[in-house]
C-alpha atoms as a PDB file:
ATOM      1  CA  UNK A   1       4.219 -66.725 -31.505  1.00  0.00           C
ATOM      2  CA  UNK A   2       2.718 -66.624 -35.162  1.00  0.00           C
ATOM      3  CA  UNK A   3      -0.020 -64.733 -34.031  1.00  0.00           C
ATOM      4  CA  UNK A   4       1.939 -62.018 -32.569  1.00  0.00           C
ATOM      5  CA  UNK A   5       3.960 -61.495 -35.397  1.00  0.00           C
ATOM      6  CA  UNK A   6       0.698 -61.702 -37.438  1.00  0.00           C
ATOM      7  CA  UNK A   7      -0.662 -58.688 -35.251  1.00  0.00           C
ATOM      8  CA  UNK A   8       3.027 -57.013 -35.621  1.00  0.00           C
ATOM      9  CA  UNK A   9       2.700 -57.359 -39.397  1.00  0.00           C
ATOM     10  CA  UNK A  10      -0.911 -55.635 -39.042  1.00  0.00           C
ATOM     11  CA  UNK A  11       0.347 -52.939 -36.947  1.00  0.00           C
ATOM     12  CA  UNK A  12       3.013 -51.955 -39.438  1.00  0.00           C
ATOM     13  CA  UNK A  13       0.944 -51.988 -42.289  1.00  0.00           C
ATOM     14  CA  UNK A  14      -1.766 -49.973 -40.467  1.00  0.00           C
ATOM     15  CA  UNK A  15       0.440 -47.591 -39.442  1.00  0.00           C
ATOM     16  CA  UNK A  16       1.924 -46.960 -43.404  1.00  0.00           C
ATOM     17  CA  UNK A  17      -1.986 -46.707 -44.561  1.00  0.00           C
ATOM     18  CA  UNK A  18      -2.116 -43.864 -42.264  1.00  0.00           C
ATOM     19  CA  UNK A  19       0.524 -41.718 -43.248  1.00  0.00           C
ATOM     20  CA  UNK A  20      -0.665 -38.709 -45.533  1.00  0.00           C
ATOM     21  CA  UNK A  21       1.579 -39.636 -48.393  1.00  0.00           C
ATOM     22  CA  UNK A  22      -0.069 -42.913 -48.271  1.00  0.00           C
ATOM     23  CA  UNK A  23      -3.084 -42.640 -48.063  1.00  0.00           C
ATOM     24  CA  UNK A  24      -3.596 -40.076 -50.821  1.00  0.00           C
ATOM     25  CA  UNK A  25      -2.071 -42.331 -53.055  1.00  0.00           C
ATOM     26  CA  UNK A  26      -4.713 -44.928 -52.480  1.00  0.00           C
ATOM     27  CA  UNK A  27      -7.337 -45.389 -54.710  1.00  0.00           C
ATOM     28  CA  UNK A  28     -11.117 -43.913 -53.943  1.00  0.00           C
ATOM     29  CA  UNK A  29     -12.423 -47.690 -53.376  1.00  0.00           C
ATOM     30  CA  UNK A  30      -9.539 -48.540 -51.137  1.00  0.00           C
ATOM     31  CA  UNK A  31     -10.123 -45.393 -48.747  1.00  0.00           C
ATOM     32  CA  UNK A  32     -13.668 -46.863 -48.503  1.00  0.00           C
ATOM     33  CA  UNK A  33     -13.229 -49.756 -47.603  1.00  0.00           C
ATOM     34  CA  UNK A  34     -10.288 -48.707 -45.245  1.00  0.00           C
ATOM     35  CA  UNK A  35     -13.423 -46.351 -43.375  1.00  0.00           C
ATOM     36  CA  UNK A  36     -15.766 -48.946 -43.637  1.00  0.00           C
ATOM     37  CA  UNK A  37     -13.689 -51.026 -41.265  1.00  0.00           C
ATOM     38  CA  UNK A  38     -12.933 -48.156 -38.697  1.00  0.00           C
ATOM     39  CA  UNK A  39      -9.142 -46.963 -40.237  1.00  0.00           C
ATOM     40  CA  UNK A  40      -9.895 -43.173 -40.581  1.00  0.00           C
ATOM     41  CA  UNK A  41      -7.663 -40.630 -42.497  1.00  0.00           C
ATOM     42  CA  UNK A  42      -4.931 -38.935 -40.699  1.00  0.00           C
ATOM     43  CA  UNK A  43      -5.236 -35.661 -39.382  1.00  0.00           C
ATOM     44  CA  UNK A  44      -4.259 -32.997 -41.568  1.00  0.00           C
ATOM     45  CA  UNK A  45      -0.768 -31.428 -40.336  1.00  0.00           C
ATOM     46  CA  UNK A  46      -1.560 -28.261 -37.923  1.00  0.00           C
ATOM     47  CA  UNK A  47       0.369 -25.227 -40.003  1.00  0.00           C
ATOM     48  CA  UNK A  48       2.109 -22.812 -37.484  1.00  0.00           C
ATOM     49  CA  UNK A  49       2.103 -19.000 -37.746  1.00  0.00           C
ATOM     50  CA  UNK A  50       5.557 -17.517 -38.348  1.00  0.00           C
ATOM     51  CA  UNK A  51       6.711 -16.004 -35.230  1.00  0.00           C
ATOM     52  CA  UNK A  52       4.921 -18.991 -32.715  1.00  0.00           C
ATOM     53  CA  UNK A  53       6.760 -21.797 -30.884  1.00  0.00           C
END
């Protein structure tokens, strides 16, 4: 049981590190070491053209 809610705790910390806002707030070191260990950036938002759906 503690290790699932270890792995929860992970999940929901992983998943905040990855949200734009986030992770441009982190600090250059930080964002290295987050790559170094396989968490990439998120992927920038795709911008639609007025007049698509």
């Amino acid at each position: 049981m503690r290790l699932f809610l270890a792995l929860a705790f992970i999940g929901k910390w992983l998943a905040r590190q990855r949200k734009p806002e986030v992770w441009a707030a982190l600090a250059g070191g930080q964002r290295e070491r987050l790559e170094a260990v396989g968490v990439t950036p998120p992927a920038p938002a795709l911008s639609r053209s007025p007049g698509t759906t």
